[in-house]
Protein backbone atom coordinates (compact mmCIF):
# COMPACT_ATOMS: atom_id res chain seq x y z
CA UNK A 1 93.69 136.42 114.07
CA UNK A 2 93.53 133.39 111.63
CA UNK A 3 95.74 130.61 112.73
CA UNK A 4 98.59 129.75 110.62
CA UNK A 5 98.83 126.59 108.26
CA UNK A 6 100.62 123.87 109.61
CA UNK A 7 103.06 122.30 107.14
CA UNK A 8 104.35 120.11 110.15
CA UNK A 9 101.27 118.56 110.79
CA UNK A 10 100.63 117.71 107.19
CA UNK A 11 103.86 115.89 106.80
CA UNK A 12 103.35 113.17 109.56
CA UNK A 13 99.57 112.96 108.61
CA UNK A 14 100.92 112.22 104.88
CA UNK A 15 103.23 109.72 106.24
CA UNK A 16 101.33 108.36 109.06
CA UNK A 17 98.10 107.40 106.18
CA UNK A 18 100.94 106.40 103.63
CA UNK A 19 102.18 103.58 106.72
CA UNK A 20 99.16 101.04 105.79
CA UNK A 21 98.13 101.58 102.34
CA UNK A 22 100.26 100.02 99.26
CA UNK A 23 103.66 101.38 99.54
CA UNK A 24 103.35 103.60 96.56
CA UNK A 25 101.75 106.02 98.99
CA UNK A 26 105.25 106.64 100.65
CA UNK A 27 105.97 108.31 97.21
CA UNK A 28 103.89 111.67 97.39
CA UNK A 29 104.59 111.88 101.33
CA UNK A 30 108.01 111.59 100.79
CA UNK A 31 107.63 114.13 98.15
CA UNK A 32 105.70 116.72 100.66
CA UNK A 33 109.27 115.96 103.02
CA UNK A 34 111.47 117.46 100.22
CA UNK A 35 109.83 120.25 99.27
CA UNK A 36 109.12 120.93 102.84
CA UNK A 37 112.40 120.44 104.07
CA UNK A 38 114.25 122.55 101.37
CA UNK A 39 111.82 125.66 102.15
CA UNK A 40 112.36 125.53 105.69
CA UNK A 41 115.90 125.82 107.36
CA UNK A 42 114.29 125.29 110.75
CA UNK A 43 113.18 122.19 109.70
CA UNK A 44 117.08 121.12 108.48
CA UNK A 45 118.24 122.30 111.24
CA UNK A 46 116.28 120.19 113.23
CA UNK A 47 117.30 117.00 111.47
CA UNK A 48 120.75 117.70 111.18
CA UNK A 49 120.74 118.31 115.09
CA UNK A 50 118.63 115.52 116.01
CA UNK A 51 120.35 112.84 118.63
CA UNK A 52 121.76 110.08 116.00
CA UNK A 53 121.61 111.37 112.74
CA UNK A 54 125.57 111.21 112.39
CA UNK A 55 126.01 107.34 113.31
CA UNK A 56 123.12 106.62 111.13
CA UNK A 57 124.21 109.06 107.88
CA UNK A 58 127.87 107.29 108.22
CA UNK A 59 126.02 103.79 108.03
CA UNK A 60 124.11 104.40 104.84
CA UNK A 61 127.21 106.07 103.52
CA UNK A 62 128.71 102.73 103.98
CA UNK A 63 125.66 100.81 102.64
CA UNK A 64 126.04 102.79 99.77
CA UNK A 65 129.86 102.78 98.92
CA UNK A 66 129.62 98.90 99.52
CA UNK A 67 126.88 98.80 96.95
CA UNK A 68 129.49 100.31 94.54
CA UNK A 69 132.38 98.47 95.21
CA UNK A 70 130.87 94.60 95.57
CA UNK A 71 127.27 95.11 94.23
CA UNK A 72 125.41 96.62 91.31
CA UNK A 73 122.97 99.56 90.40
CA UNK A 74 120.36 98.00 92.71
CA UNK A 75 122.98 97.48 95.64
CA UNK A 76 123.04 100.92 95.55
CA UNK A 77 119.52 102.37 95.12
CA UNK A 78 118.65 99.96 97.78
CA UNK A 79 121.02 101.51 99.83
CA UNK A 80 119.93 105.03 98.90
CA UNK A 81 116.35 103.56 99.72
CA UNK A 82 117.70 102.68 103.17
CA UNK A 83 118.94 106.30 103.52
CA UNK A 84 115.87 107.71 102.63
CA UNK A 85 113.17 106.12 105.27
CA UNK A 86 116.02 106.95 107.79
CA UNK A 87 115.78 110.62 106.44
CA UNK A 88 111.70 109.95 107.11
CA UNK A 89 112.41 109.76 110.75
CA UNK A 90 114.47 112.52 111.55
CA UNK A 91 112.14 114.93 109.15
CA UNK A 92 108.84 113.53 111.86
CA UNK A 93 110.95 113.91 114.99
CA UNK A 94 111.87 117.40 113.60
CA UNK A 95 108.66 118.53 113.11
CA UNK A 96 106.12 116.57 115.53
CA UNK A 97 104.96 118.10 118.19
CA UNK A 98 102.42 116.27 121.37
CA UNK A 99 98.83 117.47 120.03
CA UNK A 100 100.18 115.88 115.96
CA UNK A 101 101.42 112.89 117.49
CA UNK A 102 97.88 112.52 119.07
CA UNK A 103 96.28 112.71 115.53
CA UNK A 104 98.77 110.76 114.26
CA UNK A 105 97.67 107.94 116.43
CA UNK A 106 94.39 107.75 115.61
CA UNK A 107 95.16 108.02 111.92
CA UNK A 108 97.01 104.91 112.80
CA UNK A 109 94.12 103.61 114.74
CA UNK A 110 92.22 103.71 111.54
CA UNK A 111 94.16 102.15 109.46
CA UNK A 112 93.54 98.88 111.11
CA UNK A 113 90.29 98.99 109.59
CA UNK A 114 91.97 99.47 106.16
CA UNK A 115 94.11 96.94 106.92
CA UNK A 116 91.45 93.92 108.12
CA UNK A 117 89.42 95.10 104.63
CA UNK A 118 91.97 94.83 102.74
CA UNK A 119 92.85 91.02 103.91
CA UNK A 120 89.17 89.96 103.97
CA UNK A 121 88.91 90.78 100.58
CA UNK A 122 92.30 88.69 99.80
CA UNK A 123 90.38 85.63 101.89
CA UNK A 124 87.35 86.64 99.76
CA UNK A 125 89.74 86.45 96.92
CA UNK A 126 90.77 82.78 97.28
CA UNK A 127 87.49 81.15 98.52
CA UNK A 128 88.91 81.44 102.21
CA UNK A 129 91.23 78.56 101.08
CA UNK A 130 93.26 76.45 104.57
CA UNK A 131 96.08 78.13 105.14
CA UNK A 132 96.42 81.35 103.28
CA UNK A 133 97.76 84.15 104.81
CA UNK A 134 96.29 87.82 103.97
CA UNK A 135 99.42 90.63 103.40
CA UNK A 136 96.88 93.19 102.83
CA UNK A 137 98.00 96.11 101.68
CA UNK A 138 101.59 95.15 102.18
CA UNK A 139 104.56 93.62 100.81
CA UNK A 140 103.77 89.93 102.50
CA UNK A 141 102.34 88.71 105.13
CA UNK A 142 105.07 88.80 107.51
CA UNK A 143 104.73 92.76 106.77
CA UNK A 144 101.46 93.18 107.48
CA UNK A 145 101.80 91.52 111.33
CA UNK A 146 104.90 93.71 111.71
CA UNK A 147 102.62 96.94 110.89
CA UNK A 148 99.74 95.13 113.11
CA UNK A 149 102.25 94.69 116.02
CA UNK A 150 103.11 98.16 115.92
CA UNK A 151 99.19 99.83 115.51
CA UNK A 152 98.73 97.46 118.54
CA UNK A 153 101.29 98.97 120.79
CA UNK A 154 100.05 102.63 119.53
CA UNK A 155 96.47 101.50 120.44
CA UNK A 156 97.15 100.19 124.03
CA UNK A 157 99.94 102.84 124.68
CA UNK A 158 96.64 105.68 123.83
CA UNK A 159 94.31 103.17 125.42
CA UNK A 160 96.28 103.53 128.97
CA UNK A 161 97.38 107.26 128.49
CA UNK A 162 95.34 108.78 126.74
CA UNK A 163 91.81 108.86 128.72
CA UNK A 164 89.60 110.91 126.19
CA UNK A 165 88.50 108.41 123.33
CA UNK A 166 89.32 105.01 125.09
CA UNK A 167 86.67 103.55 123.18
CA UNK A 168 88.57 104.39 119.79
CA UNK A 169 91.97 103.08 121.57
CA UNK A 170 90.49 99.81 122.70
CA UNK A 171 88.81 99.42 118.66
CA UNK A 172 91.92 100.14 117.27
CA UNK A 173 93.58 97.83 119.90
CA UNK A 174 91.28 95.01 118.95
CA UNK A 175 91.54 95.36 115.02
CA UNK A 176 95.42 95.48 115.71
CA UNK A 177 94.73 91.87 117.49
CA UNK A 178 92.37 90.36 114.82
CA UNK A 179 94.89 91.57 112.39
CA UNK A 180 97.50 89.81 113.69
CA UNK A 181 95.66 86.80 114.00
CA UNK A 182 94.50 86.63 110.37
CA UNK A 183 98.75 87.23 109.40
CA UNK A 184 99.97 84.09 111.18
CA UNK A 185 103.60 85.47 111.80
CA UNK A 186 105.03 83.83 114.44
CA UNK A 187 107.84 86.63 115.27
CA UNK A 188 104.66 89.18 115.61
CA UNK A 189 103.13 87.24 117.81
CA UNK A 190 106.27 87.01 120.19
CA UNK A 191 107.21 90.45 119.85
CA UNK A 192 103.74 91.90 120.24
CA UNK A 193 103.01 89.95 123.66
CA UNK A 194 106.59 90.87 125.37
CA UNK A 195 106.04 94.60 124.18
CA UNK A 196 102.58 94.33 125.45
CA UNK A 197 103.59 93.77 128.83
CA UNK A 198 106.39 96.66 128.94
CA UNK A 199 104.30 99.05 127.61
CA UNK A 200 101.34 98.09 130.40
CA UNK A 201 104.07 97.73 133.13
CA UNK A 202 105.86 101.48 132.05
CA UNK A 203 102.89 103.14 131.93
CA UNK A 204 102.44 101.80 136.02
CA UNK A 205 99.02 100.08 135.25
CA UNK A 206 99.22 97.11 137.34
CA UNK A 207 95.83 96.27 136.15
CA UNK A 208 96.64 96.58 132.81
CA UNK A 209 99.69 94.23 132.93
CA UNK A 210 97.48 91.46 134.56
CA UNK A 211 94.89 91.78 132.09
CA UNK A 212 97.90 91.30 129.13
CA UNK A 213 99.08 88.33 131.14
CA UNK A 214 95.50 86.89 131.34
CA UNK A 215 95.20 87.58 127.62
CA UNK A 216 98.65 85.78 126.72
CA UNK A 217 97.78 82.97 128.61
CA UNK A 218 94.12 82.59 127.42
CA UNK A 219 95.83 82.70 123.61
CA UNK A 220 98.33 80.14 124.70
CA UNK A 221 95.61 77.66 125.85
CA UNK A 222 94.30 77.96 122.58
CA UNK A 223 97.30 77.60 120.40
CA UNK A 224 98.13 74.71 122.14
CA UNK A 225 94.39 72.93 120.97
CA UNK A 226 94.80 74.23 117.95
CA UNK A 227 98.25 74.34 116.60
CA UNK A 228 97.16 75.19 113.23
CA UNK A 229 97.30 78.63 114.20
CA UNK A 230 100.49 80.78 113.76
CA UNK A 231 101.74 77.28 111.97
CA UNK A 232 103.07 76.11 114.86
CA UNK A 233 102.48 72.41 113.70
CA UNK A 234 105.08 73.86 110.81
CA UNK A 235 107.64 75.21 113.84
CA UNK A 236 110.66 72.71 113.25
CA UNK A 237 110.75 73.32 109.62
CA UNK A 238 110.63 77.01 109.22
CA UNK A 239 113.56 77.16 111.86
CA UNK A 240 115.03 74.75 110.19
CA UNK A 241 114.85 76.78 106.98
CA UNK A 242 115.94 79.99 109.30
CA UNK A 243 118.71 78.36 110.35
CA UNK A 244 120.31 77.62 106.44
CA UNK A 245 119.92 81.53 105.61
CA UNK A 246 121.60 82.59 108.86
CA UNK A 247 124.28 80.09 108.29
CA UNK A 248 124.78 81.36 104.43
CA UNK A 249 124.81 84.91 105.97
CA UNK A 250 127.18 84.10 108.86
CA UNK A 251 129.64 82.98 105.79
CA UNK A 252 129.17 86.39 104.08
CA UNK A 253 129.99 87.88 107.31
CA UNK A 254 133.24 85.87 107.87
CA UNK A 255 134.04 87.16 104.11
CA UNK A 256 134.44 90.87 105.10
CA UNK A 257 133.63 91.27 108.74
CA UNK A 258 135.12 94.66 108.97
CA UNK A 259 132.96 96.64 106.67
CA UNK A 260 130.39 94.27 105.31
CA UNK A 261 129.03 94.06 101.60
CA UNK A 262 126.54 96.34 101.18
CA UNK A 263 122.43 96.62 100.72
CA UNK A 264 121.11 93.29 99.26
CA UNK A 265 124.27 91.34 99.71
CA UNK A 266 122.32 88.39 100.87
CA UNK A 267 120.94 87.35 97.35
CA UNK A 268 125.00 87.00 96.58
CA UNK A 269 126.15 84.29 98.90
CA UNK A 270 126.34 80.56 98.28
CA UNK A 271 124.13 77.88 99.92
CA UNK A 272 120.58 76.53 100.27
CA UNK A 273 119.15 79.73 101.25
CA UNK A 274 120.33 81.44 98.31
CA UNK A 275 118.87 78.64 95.96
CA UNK A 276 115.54 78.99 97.60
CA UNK A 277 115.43 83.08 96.83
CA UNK A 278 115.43 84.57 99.57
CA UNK A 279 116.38 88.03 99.83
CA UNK A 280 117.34 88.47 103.28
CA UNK A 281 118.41 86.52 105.98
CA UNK A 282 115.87 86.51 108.54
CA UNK A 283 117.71 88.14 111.13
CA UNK A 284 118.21 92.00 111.90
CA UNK A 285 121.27 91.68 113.58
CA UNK A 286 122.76 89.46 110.54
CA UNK A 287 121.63 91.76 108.28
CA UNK A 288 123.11 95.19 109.79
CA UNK A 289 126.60 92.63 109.71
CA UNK A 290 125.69 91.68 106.04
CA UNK A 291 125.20 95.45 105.02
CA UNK A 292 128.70 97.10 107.59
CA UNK A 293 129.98 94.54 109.57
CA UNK A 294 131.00 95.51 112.69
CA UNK A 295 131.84 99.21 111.58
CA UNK A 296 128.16 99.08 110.76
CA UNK A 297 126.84 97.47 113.71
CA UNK A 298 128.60 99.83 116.02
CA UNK A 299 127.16 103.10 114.21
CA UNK A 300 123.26 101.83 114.15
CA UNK A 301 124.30 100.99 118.12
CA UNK A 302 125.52 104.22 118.71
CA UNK A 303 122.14 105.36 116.38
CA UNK A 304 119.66 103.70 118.54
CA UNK A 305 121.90 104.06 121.83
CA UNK A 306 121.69 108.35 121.03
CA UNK A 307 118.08 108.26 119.35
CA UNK A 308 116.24 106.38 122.46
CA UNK A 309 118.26 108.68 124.88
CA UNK A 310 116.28 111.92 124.47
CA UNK A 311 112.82 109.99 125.03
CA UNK A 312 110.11 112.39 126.28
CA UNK A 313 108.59 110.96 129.45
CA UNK A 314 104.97 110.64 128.59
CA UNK A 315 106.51 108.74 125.63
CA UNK A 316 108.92 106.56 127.39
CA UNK A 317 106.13 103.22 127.66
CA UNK A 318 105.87 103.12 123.77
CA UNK A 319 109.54 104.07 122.82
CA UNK A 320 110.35 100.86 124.91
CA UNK A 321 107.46 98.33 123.62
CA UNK A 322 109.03 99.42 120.21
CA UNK A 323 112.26 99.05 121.12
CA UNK A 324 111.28 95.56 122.80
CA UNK A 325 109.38 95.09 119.70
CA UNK A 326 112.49 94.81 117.50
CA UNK A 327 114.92 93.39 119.33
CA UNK A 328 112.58 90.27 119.33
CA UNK A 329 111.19 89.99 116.00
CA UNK A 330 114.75 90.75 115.09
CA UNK A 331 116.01 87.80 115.90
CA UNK A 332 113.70 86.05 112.90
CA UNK A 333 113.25 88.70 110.61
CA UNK A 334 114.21 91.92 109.03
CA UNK A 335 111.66 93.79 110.96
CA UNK A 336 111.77 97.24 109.12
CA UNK A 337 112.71 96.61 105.51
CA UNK A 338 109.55 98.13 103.80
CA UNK A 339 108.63 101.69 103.07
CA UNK A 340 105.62 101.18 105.04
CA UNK A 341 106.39 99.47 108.25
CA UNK A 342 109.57 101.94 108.83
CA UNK A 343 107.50 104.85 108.26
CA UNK A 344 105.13 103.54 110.37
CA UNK A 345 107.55 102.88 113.06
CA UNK A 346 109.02 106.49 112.29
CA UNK A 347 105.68 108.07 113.32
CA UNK A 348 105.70 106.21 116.53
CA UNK A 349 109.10 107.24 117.07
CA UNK A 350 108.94 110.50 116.39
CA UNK A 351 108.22 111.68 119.72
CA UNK A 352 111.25 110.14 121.10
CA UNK A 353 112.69 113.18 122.31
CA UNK A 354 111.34 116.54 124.50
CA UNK A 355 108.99 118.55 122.51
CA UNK A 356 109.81 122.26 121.99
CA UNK A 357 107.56 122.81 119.70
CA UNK A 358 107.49 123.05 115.96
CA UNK A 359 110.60 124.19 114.23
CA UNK A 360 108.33 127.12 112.22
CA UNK A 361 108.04 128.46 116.01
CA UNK A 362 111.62 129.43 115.53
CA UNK A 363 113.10 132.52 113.25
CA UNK A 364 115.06 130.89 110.53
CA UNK A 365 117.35 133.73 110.92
């Protein structure tokens, strides 16, 4: 009997490609997830029953009626935005099951390769002038080592579990690294190594987890000869410069600490930082204040608290390396404020509950 089609499958592939090209990609994927989910009630019923999606749907309510009440029309699109990746990863945990996850990851894989092209041609671009810094395909550079940081975890997380293929796991693994490199974020860099080591430690490869310590400290040795690299002759003065946005933020918190000011509330407050542009306030935890305040911060707690609690086992090493992932680079950034590196992080997510199978395996009766 001919198999059936598998709309699941073609959803996270959509999304999973759209993760590393320009984020105007996100656009038709997110597309495929309307239609998709509007034909199927499995698939709603899925989403609306996955661990989290209250907490997280109260949030963005309250990103959005902030945008209304201190913002403008782009307070609350933003906002709507915001709503919309998170909608991205409940439709992929819906519909994922083990065997698309797998393809997923090598879709991933291979968009390193994209990735490095597309920021050798940017170096090609500028006569490989000192210190530029590729974005590749996304929004800045910063971006780009963010979704680099994550294909990296994917690759060594399929690398040490996965043992069909290894040779694709350790390429991908390596183009992750070299991609990294070429970004120069300094939050990557410290994210990616810590995660590193839970994932090799979680998935109980001793060897593994000496060979990440031997590669840390072999790239320490040389940062420290050459402190060019990651900037880190340039240390005091971008902390310096993260330290004015989180104090302008911290006084936007103090303003409404209860419920917060909405999407894009950062561009708003007095100070230096705001005079320089910025848009955000370099930290994920400031920001999440910025947007709910504490009513906010407790639902994406209770969000992330509910989402990572129905891990599958297999998947348990990655879930945490991303999880690690965050909560470091979060302290410097806004780790997941594009289209592409929260879908990317969505398809790497996705399988953080039990699979039971695609939701088209169940009657919609």
């Amino acid at each position: 009997m001919q198999q059936r089609f598998d709309y699941n499958a073609i959803g996270v592939y959509l999304f999973a490609a759209a993760s590393f090209l320009p984020w105007q990609a996100v656009v038709p994927a997110f597309f495929y997830l309307v239609v998709h989910t509007a034909c199927s009630a499995a698939v709603r019923r899925r989403i609306v029953s996955t661990r989290g999606f209250w907490p997280i749907t109260a949030f963005c309510a309250l990103a959005v009626a902030n945008g209304f009440i201190f913002g403008s029309t782009l307070n609350v699109l933003v906002a709507l935005a915001i709503a919309g990746l998170f909608l991205v990863m409940f439709y992929l945990r819906a519909v994922i099951t083990e065997r698309v996850f797998e393809n997923a990851l090598v879709i991933l894989l291979l968009g390193g390769l994209v990735s490095l092209f597309g920021a050798i041609a940017q170096y090609i671009k500028y006569d490989f002038k000192p210190g530029f810094r590729p974005k590749s395909f996304y929004l800045n550079p910063n971006y780009y080592a963010m979704g680099s940081a994550f294909t990296m975890l994917a690759a060594l997380y399929r690398l040490l579990k996965t043992p069909n293929q290894r040779l694709l796991s350790l390429f991908g693994l390596l183009l992750a690294v070299v991609n990294i490199v070429l970004a120069g974020s300094r939050g990557a860099l410290a994210g990616a190594a810590m995660a590193a080591l839970v994932v090799a430690f979680f998935c109980g490869h001793k060897r593994a987890v000496g060979l990440v310590f031997g590669a840390l400290a072999a790239g320490g040795l040389v940062i420290a000869l050459n402190p060019s690299l990651f900037r880190m002759n340039s240390l005091l003065d971008s902390f310096s410069i993260r330290v004015d946005d989180w104090t302008a933020a911290i006084s936007g918190i103090k303003e409404t600490p209860i419920l917060g000011q909405g999407a894009v509330a950062f561009p708003r407050l007095a100070g230096v930082a705001v005079l320089r542009g910025d848009l955000h306030s370099h930290s994920l935890y400031l920001e999440v204040l910025l947007i709910g305040g504490v009513v906010g911060l407790v639902l994406v707690s209770l969000f992330a608290f509910r989402f990572f609690g129905g891990t599958a086992q297999y998947a348990r090493p990655l879930m945490l390396g991303l999880a690690v992932y965050i909560v470091i680079h979060g302290l410097v950034d806004v780790t997941i404020a594009t289209p592409q590196t929260i879908v990317q992080l969505a398809v790497l997510l996705a399988p953080a509950a039990a699979f039971a199978g695609p939701p088209e395996t169940k009657t919609d009766a």
